[in-house]
Protein backbone atom coordinates (compact mmCIF):
# COMPACT_ATOMS: atom_id res chain seq x y z
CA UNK A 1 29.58 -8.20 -6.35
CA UNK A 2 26.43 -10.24 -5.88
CA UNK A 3 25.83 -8.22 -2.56
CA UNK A 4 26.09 -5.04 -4.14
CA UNK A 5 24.00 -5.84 -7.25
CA UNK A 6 21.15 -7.62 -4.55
CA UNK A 7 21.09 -4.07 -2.77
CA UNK A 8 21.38 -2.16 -5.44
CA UNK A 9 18.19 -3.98 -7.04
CA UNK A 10 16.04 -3.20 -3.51
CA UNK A 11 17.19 0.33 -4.04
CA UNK A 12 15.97 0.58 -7.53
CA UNK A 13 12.90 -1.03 -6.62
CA UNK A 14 11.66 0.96 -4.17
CA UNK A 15 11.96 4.15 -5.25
CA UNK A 16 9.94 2.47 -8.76
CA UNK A 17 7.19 1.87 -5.32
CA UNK A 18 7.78 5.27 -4.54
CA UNK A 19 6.25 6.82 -7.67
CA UNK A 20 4.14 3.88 -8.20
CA UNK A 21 2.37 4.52 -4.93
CA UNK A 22 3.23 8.52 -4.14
CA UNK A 23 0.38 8.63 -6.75
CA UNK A 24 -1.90 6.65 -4.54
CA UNK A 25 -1.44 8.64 -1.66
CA UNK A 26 -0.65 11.62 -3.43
CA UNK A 27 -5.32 11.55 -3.85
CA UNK A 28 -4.88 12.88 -0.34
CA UNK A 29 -4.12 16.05 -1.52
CA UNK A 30 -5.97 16.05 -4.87
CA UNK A 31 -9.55 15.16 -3.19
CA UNK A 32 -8.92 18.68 -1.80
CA UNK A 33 -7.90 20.88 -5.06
CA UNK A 34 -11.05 18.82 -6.63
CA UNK A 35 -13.82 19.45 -3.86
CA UNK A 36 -12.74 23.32 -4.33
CA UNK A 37 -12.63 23.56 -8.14
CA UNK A 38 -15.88 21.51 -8.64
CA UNK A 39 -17.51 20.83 -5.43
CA UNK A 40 -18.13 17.17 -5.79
CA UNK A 41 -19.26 15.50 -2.79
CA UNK A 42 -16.76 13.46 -0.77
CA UNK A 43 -18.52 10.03 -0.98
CA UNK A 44 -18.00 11.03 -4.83
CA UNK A 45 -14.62 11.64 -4.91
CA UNK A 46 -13.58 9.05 -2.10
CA UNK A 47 -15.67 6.45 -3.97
CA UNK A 48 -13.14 7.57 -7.09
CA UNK A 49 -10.73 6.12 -4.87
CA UNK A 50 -12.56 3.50 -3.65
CA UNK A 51 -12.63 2.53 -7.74
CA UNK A 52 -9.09 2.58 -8.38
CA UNK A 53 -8.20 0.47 -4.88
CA UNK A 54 -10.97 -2.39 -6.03
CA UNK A 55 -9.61 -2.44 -9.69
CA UNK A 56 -6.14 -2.41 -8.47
CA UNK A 57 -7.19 -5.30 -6.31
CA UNK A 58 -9.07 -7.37 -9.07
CA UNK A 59 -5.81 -6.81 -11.19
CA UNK A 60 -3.30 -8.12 -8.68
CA UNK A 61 -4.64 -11.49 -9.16
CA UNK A 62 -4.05 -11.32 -12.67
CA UNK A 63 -0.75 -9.89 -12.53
CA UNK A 64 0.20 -11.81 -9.62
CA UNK A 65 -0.48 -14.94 -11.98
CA UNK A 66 1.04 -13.69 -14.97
CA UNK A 67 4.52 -12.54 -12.36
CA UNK A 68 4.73 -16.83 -12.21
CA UNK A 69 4.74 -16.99 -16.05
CA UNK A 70 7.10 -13.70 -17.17
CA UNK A 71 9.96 -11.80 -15.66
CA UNK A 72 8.09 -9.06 -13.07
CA UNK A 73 10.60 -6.56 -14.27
CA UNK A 74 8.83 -6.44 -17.69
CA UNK A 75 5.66 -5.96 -16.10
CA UNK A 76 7.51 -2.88 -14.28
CA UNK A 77 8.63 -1.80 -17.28
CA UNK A 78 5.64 -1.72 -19.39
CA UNK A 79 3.64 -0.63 -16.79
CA UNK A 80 5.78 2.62 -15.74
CA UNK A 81 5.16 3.56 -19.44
CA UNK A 82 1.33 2.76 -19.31
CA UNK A 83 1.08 5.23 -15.98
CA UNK A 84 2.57 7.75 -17.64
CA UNK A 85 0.11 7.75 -20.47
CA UNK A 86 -2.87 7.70 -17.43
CA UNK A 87 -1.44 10.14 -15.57
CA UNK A 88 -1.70 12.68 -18.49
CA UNK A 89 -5.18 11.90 -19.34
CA UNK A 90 -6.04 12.03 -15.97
CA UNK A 91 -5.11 16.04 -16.67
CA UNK A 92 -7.97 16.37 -18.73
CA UNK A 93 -10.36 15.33 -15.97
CA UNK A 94 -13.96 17.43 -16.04
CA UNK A 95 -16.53 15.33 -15.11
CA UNK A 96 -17.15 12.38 -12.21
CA UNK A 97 -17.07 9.60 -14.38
CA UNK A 98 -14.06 11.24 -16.06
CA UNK A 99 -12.90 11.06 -12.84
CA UNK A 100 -13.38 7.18 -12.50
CA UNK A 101 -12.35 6.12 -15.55
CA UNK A 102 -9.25 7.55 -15.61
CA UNK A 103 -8.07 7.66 -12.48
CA UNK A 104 -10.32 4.98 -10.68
CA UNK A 105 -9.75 2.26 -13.68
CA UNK A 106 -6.62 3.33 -16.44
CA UNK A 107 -4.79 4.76 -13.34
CA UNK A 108 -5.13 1.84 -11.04
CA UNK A 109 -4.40 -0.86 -13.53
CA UNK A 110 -1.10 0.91 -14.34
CA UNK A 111 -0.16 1.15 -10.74
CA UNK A 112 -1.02 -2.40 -10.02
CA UNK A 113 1.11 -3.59 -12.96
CA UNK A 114 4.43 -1.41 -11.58
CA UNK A 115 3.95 -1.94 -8.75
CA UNK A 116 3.49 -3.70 -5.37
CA UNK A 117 2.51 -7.66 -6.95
CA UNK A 118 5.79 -7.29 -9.25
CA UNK A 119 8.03 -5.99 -6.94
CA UNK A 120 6.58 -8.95 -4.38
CA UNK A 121 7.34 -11.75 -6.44
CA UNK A 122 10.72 -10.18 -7.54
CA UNK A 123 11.93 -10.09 -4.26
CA UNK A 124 10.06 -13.18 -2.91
CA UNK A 125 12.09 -15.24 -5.50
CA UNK A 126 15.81 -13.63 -4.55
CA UNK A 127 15.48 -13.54 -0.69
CA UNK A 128 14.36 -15.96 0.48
CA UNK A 129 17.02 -15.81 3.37
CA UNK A 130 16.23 -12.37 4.69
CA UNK A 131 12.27 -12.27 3.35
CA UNK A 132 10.86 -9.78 5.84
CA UNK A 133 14.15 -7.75 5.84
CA UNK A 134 13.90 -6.90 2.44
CA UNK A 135 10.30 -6.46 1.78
CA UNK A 136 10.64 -3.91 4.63
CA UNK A 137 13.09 -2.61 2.11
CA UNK A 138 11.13 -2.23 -0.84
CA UNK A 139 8.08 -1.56 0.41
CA UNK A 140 9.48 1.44 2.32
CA UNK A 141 9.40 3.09 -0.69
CA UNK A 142 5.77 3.95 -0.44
CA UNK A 143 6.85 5.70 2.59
CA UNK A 144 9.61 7.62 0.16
CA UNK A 145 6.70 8.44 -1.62
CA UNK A 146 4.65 9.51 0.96
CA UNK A 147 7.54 11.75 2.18
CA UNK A 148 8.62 13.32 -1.04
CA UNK A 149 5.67 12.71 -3.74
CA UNK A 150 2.88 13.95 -1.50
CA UNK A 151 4.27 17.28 -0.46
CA UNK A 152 5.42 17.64 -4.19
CA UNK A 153 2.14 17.12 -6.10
CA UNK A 154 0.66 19.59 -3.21
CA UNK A 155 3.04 22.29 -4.14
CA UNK A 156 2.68 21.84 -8.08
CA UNK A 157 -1.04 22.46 -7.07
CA UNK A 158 -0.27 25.45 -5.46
CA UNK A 159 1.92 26.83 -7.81
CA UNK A 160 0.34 25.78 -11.13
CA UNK A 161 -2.32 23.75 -10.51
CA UNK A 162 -3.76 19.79 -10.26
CA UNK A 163 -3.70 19.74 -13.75
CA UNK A 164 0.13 20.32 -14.45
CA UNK A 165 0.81 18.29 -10.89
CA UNK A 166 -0.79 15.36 -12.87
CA UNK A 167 1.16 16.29 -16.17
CA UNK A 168 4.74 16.19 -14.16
CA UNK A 169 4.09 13.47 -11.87
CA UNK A 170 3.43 11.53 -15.62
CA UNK A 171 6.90 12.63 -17.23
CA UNK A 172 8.38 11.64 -13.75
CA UNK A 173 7.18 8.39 -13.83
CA UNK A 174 8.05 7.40 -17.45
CA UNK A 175 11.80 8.70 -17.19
CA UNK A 176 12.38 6.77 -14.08
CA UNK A 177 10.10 3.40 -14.22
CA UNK A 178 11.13 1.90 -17.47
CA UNK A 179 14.67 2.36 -17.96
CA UNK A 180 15.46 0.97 -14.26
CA UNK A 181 13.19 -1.85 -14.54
CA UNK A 182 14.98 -2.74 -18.04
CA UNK A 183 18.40 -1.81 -16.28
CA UNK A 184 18.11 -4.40 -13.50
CA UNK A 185 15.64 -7.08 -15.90
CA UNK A 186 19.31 -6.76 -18.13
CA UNK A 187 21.64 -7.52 -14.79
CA UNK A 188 19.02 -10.09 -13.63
CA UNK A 189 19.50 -13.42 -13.94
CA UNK A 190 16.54 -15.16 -16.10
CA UNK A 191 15.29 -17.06 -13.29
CA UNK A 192 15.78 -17.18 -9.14
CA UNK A 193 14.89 -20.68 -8.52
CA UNK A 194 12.62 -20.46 -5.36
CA UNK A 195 14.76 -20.53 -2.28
CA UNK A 196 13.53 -23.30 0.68
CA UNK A 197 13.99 -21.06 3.85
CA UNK A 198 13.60 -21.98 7.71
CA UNK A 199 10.62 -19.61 8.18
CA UNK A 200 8.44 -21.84 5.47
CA UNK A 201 10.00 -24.77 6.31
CA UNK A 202 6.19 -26.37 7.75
CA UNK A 203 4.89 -24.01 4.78
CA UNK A 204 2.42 -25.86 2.21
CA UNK A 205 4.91 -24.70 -0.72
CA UNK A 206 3.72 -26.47 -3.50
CA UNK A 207 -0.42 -25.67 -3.13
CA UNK A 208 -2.51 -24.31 -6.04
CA UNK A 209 -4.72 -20.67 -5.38
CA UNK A 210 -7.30 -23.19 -5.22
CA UNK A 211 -5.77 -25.52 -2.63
CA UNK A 212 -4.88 -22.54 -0.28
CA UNK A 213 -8.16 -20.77 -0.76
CA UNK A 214 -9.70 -24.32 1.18
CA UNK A 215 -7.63 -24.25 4.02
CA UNK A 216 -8.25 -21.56 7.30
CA UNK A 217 -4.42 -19.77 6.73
CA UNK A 218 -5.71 -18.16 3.48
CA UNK A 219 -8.26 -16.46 4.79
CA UNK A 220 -7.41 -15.17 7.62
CA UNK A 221 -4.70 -13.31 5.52
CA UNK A 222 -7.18 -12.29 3.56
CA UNK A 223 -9.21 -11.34 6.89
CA UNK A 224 -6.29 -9.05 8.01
CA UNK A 225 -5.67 -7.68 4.59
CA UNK A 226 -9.79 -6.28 4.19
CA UNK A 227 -9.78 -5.60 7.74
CA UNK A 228 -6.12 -3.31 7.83
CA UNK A 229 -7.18 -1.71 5.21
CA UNK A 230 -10.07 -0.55 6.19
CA UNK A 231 -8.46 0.76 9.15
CA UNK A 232 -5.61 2.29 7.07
CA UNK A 233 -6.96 3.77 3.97
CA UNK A 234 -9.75 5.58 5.64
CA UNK A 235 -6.97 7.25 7.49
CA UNK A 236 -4.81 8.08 4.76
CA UNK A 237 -7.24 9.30 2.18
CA UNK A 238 -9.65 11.53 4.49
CA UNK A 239 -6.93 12.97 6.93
CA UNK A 240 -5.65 15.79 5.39
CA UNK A 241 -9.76 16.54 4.34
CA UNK A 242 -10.09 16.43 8.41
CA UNK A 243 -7.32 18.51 9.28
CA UNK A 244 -8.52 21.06 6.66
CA UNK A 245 -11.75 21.07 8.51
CA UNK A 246 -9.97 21.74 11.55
CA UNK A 247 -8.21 25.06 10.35
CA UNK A 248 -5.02 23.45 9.34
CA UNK A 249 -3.67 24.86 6.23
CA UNK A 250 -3.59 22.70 3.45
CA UNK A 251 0.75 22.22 2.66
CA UNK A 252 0.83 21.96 7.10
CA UNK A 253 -1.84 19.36 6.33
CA UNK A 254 0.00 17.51 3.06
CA UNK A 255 3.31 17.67 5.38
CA UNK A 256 1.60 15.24 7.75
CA UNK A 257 1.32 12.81 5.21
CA UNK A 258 5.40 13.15 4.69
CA UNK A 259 5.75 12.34 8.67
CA UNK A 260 3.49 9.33 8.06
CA UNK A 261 5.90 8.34 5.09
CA UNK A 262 9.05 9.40 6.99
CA UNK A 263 7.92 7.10 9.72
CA UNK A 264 6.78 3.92 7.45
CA UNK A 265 10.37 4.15 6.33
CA UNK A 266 11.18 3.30 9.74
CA UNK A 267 8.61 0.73 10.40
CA UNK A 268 9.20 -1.17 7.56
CA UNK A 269 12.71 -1.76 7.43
CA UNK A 270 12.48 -2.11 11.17
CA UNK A 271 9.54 -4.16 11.68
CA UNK A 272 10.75 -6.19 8.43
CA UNK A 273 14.14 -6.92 10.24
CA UNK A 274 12.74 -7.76 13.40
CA UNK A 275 10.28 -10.52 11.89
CA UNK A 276 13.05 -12.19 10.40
CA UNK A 277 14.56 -12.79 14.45
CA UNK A 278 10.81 -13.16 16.33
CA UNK A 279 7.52 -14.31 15.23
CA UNK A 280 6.18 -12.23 12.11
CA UNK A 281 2.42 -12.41 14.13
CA UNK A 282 3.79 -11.29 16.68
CA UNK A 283 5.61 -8.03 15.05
CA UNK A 284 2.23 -7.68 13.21
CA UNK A 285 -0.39 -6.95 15.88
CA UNK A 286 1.98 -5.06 17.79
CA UNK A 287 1.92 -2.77 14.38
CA UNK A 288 -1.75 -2.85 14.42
CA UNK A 289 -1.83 -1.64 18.29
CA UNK A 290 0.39 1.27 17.00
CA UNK A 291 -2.12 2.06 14.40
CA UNK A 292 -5.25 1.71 16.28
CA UNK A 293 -3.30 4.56 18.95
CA UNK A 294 -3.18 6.61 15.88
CA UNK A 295 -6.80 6.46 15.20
CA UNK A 296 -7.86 7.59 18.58
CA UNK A 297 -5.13 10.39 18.60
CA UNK A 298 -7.12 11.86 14.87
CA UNK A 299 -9.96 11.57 16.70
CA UNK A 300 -9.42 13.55 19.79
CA UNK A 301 -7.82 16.57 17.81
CA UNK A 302 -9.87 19.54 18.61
CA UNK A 303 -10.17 22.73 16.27
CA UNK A 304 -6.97 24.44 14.94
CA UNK A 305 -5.13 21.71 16.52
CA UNK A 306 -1.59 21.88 18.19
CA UNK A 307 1.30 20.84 15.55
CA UNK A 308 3.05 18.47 18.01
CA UNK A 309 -0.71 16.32 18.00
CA UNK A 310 -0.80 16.43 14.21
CA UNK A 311 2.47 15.32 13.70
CA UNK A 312 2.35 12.63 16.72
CA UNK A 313 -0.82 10.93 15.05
CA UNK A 314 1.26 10.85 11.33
CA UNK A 315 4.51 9.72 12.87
CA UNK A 316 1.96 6.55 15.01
CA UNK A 317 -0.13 5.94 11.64
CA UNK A 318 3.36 5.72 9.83
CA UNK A 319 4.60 3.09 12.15
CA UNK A 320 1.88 1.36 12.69
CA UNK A 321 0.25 0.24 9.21
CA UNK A 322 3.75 0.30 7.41
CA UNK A 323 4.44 -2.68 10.09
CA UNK A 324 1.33 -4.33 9.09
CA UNK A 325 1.63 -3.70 5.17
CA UNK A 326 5.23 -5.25 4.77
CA UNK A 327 4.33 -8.08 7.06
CA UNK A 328 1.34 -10.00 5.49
CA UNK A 329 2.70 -10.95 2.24
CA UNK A 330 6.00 -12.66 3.89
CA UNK A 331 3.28 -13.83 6.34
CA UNK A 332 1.34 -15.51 3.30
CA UNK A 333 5.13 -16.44 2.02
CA UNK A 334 5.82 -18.38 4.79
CA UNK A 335 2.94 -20.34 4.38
CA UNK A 336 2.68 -20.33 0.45
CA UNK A 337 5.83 -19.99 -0.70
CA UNK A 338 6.43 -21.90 -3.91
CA UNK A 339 5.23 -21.70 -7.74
CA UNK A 340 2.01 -20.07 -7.34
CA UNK A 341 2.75 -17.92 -4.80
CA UNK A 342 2.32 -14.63 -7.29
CA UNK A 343 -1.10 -15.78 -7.93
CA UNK A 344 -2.07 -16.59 -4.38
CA UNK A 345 -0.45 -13.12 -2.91
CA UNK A 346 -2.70 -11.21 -5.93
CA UNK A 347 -5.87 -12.70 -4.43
CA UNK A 348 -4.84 -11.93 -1.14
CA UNK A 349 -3.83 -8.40 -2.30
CA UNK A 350 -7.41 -8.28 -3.72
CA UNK A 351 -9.19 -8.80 -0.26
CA UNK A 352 -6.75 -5.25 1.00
CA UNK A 353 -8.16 -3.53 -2.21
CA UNK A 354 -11.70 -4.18 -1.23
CA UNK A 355 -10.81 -2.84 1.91
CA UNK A 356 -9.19 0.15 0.74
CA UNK A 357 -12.63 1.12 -1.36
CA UNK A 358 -14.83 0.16 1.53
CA UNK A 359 -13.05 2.12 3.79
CA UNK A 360 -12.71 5.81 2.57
CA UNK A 361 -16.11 5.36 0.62
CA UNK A 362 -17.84 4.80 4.08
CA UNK A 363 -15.94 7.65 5.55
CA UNK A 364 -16.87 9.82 3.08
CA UNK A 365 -20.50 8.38 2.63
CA UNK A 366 -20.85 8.84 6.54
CA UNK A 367 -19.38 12.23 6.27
CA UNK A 368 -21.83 13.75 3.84
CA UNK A 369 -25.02 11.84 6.11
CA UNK A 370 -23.39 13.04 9.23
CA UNK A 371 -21.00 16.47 8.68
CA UNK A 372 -18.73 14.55 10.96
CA UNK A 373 -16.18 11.62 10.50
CA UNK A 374 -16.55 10.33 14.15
CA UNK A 375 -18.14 7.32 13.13
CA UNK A 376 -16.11 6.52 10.60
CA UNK A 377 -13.12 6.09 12.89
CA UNK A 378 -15.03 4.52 15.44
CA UNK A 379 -15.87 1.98 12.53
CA UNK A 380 -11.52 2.33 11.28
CA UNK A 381 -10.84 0.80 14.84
CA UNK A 382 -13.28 -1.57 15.04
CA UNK A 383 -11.77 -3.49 12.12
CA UNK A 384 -7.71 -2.44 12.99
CA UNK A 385 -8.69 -4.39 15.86
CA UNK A 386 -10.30 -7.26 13.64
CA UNK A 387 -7.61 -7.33 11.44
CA UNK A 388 -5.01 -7.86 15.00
CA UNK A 389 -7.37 -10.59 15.62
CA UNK A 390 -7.07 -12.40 12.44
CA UNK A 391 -3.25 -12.27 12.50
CA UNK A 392 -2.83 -13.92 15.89
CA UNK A 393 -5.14 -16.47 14.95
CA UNK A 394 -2.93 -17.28 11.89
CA UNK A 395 -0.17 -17.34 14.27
CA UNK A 396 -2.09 -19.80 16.61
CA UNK A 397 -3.01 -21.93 13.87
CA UNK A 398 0.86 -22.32 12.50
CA UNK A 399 2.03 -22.64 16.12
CA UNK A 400 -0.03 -25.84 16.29
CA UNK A 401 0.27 -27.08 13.04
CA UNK A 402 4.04 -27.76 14.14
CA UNK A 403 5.62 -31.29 14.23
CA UNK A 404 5.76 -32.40 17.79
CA UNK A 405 9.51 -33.51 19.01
């Protein structure tokens, strides 16, 4: 019985992730129906994404702290109604700073407070046992939302509109968000007491944000957070722009974003179990490899592109950051793992928004300079391959921090 209700809690929670962040990826697809009805620029409307990453980083700190103070389901809860209310505002967009505020600040803090920094404490605090096993769980329903909400909100477009897509992706997330997060917050016990598991065994458990943010292990999560990101995001928010550019019609284009979901569904439960049985570092840069192959595949695709090259370079993107993203925060949980933990994973979190705005700002800021995004993936790899460098270092550092036999 405690098996089943366990499972059926990862279930619930990742398809809560799977609205929560279908809406972050679903921009993708939006950027486009917004550059044709108004014809912003694309630094513009990337740096309206670049907005709501950095204020969904600066919230995940707060949130993160309040998830070690109140039950992260009610968070869930309250915040599925709060996106609901953003979403449908964010229907009434006309202007830029319309734009931002809605989407770039009201949107963002409603995501961040459904999703990712709830769900992460949630689970850190119930298994322990199998910590990169079920993150990989959980956090594969971004993927789900890649998959399903993407492709969705681009035929709502088509068919009625971004207006109405933003107007049914709002009801969506109200009927689903809040009743399961108060269904499992009533099944839930009141508290998991922090489980002690052999991964953290060496970990510094007990150490305050401030304690951690003195030592080297912090920030070189931090490092690979900003520096995946980067990578990552630019991908993700400017690909289906590219492809368009490339004579790729726009659903063919929105469809790729459904093979990089389909595929992080595969990475992360894979790349989750397989870091519970080998070194999490290791699993980790051998993600970010996969990812950087992805970048150069974008790269090299020609005009009016062959499908099987399109879909190759979302099925390697998929893989490779979903293997990164599910990794670092069991990677900060094995060394942080304790009280504050909520509050040290937010800050950490905050260092991957800043490099989700920096990212597809500069790619869109370079595009508009430049009419091309070549440097802007030049500049993606550059810090995928940073952020593979900061991991291994963690990994050297915990290697020798070991007790000697």
């Amino acid at each position: 019985m405690l098996v089943a209700r366990r499972s059926f809690s990862l279930v619930v929670i990742a398809l809560t992730l799977s609205l929560a962040y279908g809406i972050w990826y679903s921009y993708s697809v939006i950027l486009v129906a917004l550059l044709q009805e108004f014809g912003w620029s694309r630094s513009v409307l990337a740096g309206a994404f670049s907005a709501f990453t950095l204020v969904h980083g600066a919230a995940n700190p707060l949130v993160g702290a309040l998830c070690d103070r109140v039950r992260p389901l009610q968070l869930m809860a309250a915040g599925g109604a709060l996106l609901g209310l953003a979403l449908w505002a964010d229907s009434y967009i006309a202007t830029p700073w319309q734009l931002y505020l809605g989407f770039g600040l009201f949107t963002a803090v409603s995501v961040a407070s459904a999703g990712w920094i709830p769900a992460l404490v949630q689970v850190q605090r119930d298994f322990q046992d199998r910590l990169g096993l079920a993150l990989g769980i959980v956090s594969s329903g971004v993927g789900v939302g890649m998959l399903l909400v993407v492709p969705l909100t681009q035929l709502l477009i088509d068919a009625y509109g971004w207006r109405a897509a933003f107007r049914v992706l709002a009801v969506i997330c109200v009927l689903w968000i809040v009743p399961s997060s108060l269904l499992l917050l009533r099944l839930a016990p009141r508290r998991a007491p922090v489980a002690r598991s052999a991964a953290a065994s060496g970990a510094a458990r007990d150490v305050t944000l401030g304690q951690a943010m003195r030592g080297a292990p912090f920030w070189l999560m931090l490092s690979a957070f900003f520096f995946g990101n980067v990578c990552s995001q630019t991908l993700h928010v400017h690909q289906v722009a590219y492809l368009v550019d490339r004579g790729v019609a726009a659903i063919v284009a929105a469809s790729v974003v459904g093979v990089v979901g389909l595929a992080s569904i595969v990475g992360k439960t894979g790349g989750g179990w397989l870091s519970d049985r080998v070194e999490r570092e290791r699993v980790y840069v051998a993600g970010i490899a996969v990812m950087l192959a992805a970048v150069a595949v974008l790269a090299s695709l020609g005009q009016t592109p062959a499908l099987g090259a399109i879909y190759l370079y979302g099925a390697l993107l998929g893989l490779g950051y979903s293997v990164t993203a599910s990794l670092i925060p069991a990677m900060v949980s094995d060394r942080f793992s304790g009280p504050h933990f909520g509050a040290i994973v937010g800050m950490g979190l905050l260092g991957s928004a800043i490099g989700s705005a920096v990212g597809p700002w500069m790619a869109g800021y370079l595009f508009d300079r430049t009419g091309s995004y070549a440097i802007a993936f030049a500049l993606a790899a550059a810090c995928g391959f940073a952020a593979g460098v900061a991991g291994w270092r963690a990994r050297t550092l915990r290697v020798h921090a070991r007790p000697r036999p």
